[in-house]
PDB file of N, CA and C in Angstrom:
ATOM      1  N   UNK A   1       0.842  -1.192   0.000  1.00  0.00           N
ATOM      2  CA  UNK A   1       0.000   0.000   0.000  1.00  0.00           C
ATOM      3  C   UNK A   1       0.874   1.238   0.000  1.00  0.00           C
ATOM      4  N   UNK A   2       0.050   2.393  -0.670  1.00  0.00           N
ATOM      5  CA  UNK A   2       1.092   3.675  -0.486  1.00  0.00           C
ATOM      6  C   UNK A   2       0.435   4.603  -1.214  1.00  0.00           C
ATOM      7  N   UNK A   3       0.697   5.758   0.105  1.00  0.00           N
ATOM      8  CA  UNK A   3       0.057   6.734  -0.479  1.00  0.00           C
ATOM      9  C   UNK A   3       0.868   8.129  -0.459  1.00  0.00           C
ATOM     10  N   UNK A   4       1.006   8.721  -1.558  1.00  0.00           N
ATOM     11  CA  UNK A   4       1.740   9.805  -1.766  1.00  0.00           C
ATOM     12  C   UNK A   4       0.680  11.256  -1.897  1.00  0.00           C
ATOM     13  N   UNK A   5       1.661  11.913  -1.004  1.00  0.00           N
ATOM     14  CA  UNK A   5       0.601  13.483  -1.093  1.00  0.00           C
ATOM     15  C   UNK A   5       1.614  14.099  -2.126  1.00  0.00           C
ATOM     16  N   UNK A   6       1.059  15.252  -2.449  1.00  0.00           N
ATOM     17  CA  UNK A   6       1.274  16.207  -3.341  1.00  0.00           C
ATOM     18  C   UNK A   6       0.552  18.275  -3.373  1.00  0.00           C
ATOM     19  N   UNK A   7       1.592  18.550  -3.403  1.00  0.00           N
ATOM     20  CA  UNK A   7       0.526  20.252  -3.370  1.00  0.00           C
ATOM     21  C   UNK A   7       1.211  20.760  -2.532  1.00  0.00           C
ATOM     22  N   UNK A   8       2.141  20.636  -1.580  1.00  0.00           N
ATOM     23  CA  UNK A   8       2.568  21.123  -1.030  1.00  0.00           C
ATOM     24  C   UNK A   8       3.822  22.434  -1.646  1.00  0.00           C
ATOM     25  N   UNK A   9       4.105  23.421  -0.517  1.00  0.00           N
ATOM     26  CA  UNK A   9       4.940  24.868  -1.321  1.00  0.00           C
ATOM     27  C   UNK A   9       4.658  25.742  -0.515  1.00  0.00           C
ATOM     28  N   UNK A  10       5.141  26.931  -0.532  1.00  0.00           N
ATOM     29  CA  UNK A  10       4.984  27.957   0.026  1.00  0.00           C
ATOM     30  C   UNK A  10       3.892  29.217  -0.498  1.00  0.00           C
ATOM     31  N   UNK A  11       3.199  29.271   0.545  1.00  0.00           N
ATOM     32  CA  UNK A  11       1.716  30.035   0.520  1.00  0.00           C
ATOM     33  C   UNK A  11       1.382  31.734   1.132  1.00  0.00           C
ATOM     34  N   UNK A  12       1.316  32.378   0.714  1.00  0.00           N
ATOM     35  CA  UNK A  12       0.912  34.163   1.137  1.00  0.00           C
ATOM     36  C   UNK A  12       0.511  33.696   2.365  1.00  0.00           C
ATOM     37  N   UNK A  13       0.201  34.690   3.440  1.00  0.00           N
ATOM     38  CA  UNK A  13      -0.814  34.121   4.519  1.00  0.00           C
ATOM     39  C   UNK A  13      -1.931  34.586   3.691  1.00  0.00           C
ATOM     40  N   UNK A  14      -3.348  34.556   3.824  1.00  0.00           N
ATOM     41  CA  UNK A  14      -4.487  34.521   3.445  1.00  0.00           C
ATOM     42  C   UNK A  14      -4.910  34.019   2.017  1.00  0.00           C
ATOM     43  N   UNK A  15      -3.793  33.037   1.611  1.00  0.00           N
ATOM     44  CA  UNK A  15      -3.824  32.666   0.426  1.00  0.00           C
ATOM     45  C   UNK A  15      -4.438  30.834   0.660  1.00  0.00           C
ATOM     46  N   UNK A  16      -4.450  30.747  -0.794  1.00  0.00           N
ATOM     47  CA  UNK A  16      -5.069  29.090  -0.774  1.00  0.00           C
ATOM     48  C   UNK A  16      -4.234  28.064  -1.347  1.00  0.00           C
ATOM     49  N   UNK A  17      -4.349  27.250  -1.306  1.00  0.00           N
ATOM     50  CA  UNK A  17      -3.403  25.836  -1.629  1.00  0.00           C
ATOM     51  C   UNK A  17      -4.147  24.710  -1.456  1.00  0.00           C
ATOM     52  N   UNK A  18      -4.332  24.108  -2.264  1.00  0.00           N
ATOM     53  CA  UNK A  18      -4.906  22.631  -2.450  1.00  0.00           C
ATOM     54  C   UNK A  18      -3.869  21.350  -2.412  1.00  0.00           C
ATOM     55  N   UNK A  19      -4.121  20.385  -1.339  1.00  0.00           N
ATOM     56  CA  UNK A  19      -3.309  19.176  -1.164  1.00  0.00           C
ATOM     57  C   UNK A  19      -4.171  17.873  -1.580  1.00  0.00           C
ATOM     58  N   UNK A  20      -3.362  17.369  -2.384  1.00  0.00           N
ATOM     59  CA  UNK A  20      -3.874  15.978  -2.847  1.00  0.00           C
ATOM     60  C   UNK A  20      -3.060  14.695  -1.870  1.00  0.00           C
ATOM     61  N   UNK A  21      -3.742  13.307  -2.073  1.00  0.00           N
ATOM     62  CA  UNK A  21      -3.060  12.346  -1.559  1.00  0.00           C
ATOM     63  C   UNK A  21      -3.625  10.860  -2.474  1.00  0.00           C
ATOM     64  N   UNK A  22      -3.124  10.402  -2.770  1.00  0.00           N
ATOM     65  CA  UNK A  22      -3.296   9.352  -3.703  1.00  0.00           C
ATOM     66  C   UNK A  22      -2.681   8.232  -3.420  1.00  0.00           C
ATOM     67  N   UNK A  23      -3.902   7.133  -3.046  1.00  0.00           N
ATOM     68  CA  UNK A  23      -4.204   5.847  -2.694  1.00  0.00           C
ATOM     69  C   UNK A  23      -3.557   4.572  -3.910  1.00  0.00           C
ATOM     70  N   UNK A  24      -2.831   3.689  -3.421  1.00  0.00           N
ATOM     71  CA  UNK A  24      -3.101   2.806  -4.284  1.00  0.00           C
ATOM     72  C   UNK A  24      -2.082   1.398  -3.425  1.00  0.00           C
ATOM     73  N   UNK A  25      -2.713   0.214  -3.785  1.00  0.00           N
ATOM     74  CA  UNK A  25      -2.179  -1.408  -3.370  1.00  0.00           C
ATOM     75  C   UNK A  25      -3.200  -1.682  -2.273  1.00  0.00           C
ATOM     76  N   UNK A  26      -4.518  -0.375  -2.132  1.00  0.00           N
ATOM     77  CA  UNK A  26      -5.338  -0.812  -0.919  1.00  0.00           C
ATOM     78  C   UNK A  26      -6.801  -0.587  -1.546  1.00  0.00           C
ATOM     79  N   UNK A  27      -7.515  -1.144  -1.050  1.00  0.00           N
ATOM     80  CA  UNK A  27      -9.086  -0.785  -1.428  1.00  0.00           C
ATOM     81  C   UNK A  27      -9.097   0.702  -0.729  1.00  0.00           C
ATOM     82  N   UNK A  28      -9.381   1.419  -1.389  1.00  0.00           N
ATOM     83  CA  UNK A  28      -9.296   3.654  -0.772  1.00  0.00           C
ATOM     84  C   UNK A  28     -10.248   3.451  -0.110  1.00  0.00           C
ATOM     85  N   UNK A  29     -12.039   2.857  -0.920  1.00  0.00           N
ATOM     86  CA  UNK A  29     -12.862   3.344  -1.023  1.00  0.00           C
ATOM     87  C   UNK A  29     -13.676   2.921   0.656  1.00  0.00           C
ATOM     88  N   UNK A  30     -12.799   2.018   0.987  1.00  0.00           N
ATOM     89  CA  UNK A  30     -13.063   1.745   2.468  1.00  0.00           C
ATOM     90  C   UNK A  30     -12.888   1.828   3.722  1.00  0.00           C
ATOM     91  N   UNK A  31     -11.725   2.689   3.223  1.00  0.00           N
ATOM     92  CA  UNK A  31     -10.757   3.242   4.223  1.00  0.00           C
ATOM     93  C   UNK A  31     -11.844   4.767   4.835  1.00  0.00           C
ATOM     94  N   UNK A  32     -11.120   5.137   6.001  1.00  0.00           N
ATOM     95  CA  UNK A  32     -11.091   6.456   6.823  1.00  0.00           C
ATOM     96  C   UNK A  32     -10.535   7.319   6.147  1.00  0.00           C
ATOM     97  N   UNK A  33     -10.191   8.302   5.823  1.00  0.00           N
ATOM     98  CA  UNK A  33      -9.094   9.189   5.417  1.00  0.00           C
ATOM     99  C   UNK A  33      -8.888   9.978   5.994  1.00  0.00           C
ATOM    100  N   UNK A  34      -7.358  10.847   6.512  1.00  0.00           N
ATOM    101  CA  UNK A  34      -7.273  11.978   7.164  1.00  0.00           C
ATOM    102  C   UNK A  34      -5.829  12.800   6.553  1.00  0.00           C
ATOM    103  N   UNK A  35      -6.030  13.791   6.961  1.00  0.00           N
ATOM    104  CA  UNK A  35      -5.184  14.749   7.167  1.00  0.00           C
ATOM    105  C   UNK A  35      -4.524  15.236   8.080  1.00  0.00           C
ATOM    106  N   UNK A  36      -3.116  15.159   8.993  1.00  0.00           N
ATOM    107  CA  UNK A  36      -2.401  15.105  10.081  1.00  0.00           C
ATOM    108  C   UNK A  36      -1.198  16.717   9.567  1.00  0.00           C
ATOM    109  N   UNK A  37      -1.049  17.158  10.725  1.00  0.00           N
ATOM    110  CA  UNK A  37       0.027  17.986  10.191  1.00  0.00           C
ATOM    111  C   UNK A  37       0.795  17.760  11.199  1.00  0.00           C
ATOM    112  N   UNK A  38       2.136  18.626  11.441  1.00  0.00           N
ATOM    113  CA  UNK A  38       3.036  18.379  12.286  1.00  0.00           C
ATOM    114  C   UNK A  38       4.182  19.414  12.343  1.00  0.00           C
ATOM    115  N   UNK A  39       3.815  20.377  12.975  1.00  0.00           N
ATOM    116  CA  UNK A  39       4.993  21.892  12.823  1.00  0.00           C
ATOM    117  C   UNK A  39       6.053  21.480  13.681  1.00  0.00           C
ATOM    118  N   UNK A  40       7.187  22.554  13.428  1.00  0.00           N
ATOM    119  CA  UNK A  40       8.191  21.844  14.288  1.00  0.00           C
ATOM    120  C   UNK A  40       8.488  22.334  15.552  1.00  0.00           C
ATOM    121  N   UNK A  41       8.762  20.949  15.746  1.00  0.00           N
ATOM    122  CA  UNK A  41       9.354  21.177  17.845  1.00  0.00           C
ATOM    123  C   UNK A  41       7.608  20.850  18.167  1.00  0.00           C
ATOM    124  N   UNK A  42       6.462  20.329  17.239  1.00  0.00           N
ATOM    125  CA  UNK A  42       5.305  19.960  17.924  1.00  0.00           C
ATOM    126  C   UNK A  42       5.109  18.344  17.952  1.00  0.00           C
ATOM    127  N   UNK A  43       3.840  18.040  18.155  1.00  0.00           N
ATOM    128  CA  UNK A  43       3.376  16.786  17.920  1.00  0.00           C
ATOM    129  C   UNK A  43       2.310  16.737  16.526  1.00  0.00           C
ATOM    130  N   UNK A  44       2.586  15.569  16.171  1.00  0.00           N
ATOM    131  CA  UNK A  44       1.559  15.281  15.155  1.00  0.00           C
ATOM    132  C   UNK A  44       0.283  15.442  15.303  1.00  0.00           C
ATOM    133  N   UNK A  45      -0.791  16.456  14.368  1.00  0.00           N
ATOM    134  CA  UNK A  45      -1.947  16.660  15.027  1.00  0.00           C
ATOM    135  C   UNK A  45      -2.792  16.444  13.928  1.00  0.00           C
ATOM    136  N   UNK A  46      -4.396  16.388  14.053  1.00  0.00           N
ATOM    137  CA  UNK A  46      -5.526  16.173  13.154  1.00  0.00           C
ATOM    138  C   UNK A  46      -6.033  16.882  12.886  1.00  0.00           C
ATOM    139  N   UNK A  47      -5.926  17.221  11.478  1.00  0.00           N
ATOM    140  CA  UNK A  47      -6.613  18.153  10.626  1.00  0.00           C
ATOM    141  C   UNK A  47      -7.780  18.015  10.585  1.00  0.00           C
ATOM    142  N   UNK A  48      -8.014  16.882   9.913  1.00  0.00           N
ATOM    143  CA  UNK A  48      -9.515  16.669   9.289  1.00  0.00           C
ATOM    144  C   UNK A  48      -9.648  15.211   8.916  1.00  0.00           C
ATOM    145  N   UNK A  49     -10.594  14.944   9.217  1.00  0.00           N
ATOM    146  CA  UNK A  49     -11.019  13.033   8.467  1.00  0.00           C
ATOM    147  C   UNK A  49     -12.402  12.880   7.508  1.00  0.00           C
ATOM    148  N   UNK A  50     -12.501  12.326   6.953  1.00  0.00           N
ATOM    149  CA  UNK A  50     -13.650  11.877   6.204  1.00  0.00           C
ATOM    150  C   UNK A  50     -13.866  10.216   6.066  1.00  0.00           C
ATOM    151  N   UNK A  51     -15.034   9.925   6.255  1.00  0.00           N
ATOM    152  CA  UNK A  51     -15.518   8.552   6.526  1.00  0.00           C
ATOM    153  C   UNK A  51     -15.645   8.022   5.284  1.00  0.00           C
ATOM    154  N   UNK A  52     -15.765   6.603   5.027  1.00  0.00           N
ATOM    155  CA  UNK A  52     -16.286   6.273   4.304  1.00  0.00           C
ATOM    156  C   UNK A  52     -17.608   6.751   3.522  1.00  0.00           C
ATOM    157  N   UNK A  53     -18.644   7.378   4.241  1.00  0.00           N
ATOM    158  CA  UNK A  53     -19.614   7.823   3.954  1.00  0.00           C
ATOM    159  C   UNK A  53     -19.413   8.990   3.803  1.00  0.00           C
ATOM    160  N   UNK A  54     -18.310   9.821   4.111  1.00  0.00           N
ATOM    161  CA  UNK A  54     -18.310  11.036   3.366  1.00  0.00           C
ATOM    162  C   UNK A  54     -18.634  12.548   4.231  1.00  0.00           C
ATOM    163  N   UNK A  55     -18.826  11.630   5.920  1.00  0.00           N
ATOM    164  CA  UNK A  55     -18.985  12.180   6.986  1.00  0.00           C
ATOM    165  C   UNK A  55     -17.738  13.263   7.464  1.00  0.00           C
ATOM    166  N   UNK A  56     -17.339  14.163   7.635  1.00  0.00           N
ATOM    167  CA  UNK A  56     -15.967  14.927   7.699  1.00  0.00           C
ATOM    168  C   UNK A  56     -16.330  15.154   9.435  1.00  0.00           C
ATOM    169  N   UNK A  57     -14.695  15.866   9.590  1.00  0.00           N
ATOM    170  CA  UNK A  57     -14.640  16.219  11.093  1.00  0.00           C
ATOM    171  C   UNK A  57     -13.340  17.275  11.180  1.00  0.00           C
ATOM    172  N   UNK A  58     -13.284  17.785  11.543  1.00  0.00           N
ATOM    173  CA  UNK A  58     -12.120  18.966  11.561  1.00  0.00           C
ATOM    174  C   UNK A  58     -11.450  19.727  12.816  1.00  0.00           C
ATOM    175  N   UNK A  59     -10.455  19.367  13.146  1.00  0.00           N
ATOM    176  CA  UNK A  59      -9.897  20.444  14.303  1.00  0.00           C
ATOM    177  C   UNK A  59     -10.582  22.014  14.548  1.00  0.00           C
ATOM    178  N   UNK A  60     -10.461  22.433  15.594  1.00  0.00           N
ATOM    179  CA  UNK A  60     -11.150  23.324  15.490  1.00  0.00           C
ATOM    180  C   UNK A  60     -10.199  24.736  14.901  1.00  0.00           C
ATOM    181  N   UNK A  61      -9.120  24.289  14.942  1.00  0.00           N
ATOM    182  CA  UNK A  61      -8.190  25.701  14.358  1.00  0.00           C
ATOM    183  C   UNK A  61      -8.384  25.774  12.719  1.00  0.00           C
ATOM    184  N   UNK A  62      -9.129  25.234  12.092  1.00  0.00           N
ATOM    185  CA  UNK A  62      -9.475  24.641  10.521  1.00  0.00           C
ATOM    186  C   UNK A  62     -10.490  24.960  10.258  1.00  0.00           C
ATOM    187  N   UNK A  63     -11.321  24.681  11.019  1.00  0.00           N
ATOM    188  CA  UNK A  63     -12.876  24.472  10.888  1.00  0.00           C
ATOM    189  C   UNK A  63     -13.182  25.852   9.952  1.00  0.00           C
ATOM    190  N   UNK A  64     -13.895  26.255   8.947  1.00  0.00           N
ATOM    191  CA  UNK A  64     -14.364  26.884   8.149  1.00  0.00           C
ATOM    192  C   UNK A  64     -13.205  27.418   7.260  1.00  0.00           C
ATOM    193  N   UNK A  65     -12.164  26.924   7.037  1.00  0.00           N
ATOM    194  CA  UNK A  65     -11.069  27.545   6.200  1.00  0.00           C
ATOM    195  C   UNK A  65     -10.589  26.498   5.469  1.00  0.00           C
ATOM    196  N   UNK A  66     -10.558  25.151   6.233  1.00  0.00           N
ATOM    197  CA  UNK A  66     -10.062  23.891   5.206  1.00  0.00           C
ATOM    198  C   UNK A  66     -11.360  22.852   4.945  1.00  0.00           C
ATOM    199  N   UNK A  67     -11.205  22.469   3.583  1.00  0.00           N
ATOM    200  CA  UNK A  67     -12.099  21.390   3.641  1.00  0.00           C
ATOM    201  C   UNK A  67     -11.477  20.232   3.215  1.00  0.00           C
ATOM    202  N   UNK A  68     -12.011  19.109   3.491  1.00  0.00           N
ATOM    203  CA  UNK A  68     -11.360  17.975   3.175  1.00  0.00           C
ATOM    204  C   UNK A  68     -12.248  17.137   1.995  1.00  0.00           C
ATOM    205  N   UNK A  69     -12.058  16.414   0.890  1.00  0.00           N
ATOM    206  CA  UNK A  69     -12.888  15.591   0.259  1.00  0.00           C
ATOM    207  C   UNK A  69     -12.652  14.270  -0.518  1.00  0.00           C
ATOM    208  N   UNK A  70     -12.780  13.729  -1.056  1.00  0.00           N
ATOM    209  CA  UNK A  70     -12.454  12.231  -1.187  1.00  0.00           C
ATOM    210  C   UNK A  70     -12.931  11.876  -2.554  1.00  0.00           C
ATOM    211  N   UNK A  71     -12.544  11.256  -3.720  1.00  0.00           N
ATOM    212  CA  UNK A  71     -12.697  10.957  -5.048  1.00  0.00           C
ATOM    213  C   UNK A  71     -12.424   9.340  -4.852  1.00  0.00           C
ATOM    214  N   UNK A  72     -13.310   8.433  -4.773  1.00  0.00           N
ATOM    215  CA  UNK A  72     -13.040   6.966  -4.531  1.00  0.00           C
ATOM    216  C   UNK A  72     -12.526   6.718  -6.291  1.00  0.00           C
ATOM    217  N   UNK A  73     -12.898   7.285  -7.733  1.00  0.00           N
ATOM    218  CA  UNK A  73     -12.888   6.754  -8.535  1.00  0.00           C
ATOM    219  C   UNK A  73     -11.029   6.345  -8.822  1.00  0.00           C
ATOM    220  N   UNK A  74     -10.721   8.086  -8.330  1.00  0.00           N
ATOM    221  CA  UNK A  74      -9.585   8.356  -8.910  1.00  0.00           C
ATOM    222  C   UNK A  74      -8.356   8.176  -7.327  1.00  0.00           C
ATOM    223  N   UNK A  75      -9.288   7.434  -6.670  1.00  0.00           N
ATOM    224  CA  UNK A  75      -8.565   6.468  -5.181  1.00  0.00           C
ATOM    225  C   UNK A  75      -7.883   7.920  -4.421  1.00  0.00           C
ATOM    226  N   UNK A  76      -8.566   9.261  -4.399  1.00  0.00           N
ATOM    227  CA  UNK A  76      -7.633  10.687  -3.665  1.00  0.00           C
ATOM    228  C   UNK A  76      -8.811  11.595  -2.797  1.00  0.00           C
ATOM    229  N   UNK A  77      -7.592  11.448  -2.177  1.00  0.00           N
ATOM    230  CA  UNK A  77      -8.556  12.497  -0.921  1.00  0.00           C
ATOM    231  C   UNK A  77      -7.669  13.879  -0.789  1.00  0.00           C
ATOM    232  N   UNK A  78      -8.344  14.881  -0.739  1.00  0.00           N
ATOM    233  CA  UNK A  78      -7.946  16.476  -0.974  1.00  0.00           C
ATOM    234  C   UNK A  78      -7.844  16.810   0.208  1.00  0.00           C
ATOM    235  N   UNK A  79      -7.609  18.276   0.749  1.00  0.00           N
ATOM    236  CA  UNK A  79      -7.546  19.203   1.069  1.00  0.00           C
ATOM    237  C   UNK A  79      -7.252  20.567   0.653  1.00  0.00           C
ATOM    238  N   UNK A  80      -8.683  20.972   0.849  1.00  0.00           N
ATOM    239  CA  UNK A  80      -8.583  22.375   0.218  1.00  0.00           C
ATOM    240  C   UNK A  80      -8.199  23.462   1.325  1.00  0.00           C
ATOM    241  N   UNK A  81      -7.014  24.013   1.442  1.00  0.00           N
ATOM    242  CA  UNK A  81      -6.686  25.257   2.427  1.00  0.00           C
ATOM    243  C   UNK A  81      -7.343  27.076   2.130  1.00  0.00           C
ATOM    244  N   UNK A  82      -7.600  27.238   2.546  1.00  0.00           N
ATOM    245  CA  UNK A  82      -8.045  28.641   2.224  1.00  0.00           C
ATOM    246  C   UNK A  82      -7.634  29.906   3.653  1.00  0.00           C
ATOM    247  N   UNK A  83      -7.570  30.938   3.426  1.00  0.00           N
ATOM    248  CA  UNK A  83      -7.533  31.879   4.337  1.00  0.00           C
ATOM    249  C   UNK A  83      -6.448  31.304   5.157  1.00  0.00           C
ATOM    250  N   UNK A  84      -5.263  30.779   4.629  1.00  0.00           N
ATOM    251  CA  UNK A  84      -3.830  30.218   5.317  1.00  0.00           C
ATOM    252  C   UNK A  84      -3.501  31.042   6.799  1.00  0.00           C
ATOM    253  N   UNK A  85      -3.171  31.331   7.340  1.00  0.00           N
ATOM    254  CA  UNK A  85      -2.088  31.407   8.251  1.00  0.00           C
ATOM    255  C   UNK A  85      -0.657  31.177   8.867  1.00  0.00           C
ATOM    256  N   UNK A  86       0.043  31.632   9.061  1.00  0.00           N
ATOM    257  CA  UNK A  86       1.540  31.226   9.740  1.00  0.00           C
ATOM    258  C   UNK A  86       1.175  30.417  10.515  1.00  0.00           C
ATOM    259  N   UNK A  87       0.345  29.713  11.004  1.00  0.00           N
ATOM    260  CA  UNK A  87       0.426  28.903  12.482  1.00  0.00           C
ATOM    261  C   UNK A  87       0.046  27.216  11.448  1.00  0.00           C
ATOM    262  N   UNK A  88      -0.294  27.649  10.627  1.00  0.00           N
ATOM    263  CA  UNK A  88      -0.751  26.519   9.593  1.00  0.00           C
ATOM    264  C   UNK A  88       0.255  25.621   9.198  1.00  0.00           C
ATOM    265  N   UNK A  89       1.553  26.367   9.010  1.00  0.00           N
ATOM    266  CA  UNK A  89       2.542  26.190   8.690  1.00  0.00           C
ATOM    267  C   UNK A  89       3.220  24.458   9.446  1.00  0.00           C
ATOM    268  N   UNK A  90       3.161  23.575   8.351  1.00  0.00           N
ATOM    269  CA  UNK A  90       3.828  22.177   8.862  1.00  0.00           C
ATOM    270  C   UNK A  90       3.996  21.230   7.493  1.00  0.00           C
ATOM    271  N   UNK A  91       4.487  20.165   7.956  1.00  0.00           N
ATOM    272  CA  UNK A  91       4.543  19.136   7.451  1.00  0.00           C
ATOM    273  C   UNK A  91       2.765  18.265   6.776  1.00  0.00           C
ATOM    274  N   UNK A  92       2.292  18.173   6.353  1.00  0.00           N
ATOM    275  CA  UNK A  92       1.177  17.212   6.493  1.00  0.00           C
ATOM    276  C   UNK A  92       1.435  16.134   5.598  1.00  0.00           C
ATOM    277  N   UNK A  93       0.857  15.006   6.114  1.00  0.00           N
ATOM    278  CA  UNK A  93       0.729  13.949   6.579  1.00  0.00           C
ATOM    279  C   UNK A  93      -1.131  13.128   5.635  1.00  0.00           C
ATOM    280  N   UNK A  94      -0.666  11.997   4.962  1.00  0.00           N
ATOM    281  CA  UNK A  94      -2.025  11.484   4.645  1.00  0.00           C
ATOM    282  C   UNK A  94      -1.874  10.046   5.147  1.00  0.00           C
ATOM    283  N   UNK A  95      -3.509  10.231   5.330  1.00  0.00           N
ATOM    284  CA  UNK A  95      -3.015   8.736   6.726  1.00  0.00           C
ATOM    285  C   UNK A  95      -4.539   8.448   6.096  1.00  0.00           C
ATOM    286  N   UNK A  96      -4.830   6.804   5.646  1.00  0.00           N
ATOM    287  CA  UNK A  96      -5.576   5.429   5.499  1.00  0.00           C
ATOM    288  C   UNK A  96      -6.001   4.387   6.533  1.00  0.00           C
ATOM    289  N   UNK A  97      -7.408   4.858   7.152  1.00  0.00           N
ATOM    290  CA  UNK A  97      -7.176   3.920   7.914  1.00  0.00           C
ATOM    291  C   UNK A  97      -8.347   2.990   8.126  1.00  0.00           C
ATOM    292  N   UNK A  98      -8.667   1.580   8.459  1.00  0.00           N
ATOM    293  CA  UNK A  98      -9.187   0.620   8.578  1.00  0.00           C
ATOM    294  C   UNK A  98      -9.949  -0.303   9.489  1.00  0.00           C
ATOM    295  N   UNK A  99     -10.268  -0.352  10.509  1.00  0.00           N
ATOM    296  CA  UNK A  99      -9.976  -1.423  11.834  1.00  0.00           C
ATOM    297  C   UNK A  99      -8.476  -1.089  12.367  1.00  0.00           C
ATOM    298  N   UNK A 100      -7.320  -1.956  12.404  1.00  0.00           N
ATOM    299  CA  UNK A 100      -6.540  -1.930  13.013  1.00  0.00           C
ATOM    300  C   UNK A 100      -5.347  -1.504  12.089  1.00  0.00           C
ATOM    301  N   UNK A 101      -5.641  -1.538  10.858  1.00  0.00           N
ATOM    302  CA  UNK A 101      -4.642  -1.381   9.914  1.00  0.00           C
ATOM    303  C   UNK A 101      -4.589   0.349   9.413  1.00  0.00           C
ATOM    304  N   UNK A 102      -3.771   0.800   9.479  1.00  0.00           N
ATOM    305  CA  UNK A 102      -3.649   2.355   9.212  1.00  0.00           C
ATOM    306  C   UNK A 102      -1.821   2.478   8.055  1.00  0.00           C
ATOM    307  N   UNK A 103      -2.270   3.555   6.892  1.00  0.00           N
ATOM    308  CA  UNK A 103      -1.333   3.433   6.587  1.00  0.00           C
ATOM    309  C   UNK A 103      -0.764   5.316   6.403  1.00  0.00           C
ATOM    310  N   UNK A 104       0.134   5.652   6.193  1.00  0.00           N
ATOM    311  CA  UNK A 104       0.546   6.832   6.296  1.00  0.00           C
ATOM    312  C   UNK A 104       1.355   7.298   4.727  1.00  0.00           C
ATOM    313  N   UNK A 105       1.001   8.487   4.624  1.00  0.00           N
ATOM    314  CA  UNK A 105       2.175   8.948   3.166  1.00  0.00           C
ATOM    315  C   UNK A 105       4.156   9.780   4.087  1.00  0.00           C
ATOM    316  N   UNK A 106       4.553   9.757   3.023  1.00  0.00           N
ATOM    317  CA  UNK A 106       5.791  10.595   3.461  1.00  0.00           C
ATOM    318  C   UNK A 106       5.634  11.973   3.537  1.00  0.00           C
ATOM    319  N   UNK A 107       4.558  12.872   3.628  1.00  0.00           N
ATOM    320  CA  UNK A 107       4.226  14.244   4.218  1.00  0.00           C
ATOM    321  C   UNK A 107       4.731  15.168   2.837  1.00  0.00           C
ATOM    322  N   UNK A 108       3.896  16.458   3.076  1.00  0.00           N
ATOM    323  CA  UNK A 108       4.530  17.480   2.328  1.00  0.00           C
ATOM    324  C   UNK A 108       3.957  18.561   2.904  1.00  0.00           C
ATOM    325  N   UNK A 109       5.486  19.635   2.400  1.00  0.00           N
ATOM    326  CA  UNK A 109       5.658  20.821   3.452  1.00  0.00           C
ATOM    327  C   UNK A 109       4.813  21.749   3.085  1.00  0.00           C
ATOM    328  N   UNK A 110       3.966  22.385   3.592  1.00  0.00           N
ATOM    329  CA  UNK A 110       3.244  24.098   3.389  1.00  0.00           C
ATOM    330  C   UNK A 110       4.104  25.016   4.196  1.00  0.00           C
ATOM    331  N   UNK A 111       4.296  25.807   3.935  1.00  0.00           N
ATOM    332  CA  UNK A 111       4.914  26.969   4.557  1.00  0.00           C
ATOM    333  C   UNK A 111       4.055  28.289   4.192  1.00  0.00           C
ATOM    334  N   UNK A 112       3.488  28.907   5.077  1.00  0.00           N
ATOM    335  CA  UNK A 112       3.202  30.030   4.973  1.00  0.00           C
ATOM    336  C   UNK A 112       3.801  31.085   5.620  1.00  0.00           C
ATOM    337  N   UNK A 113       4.370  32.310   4.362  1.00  0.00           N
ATOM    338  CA  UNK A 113       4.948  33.120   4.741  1.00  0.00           C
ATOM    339  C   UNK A 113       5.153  34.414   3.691  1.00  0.00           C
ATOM    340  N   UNK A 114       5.320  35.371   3.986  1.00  0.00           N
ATOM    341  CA  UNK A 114       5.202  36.504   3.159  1.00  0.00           C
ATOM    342  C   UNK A 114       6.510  36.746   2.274  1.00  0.00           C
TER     343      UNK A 114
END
């Protein structure tokens, strides 16, 4: 299994950036999906998830600025950033997950900064 994100770069603050993550060696369409970020000198934290059904959930430092969404055809789950911030600023992280089985991508950087 493996999933690679993409979209990541450096962003204005109040600017937008769209992150992709793309599924494949696993059934997507059954999986959890999320979005994790991870600034530095922090801990790994949760952006946003979407269910199988399409149910979302979002940190509250996100909530009305990012959305998250899911394309089972084309096996990718998004994130749309909007109205960025410096505090936004990390690593993220796409994470697959199952019952007990969870799988993770190798992250890509956003940086927001002027």
């Amino acid at each position: 299994a493996q999933l690679v994100e993409s979209g990541g770069g450096l962003v204005q603050p109040g600017g937008s950036r769209r992150l992709s993550c793309a599924g494949s060696g696993f059934t997507f369409s059954n999986h959890v999906m999320s979005w994790y970020r991870q600034a530095p000198g922090k801990e790994r934290e949760l952006v946003a998830y979407i269910s199988v059904g399409s149910s979302t959930h979002y940190a509250d430092s996100v909530k009305g600025r990012f959305t998250i969404s899911r394309d089972n055809g084309k096996s990718t789950v998004y994130l749309q950033m909007n109205s960025v911030k410096s505090e936004d600023t990390a690593v993220y992280f796409c994470n697959a997950r199952r019952l007990s089985t969870t799988y993770w991508g190798q992250g890509t950087q956003v940086t927001v900064s002027s």
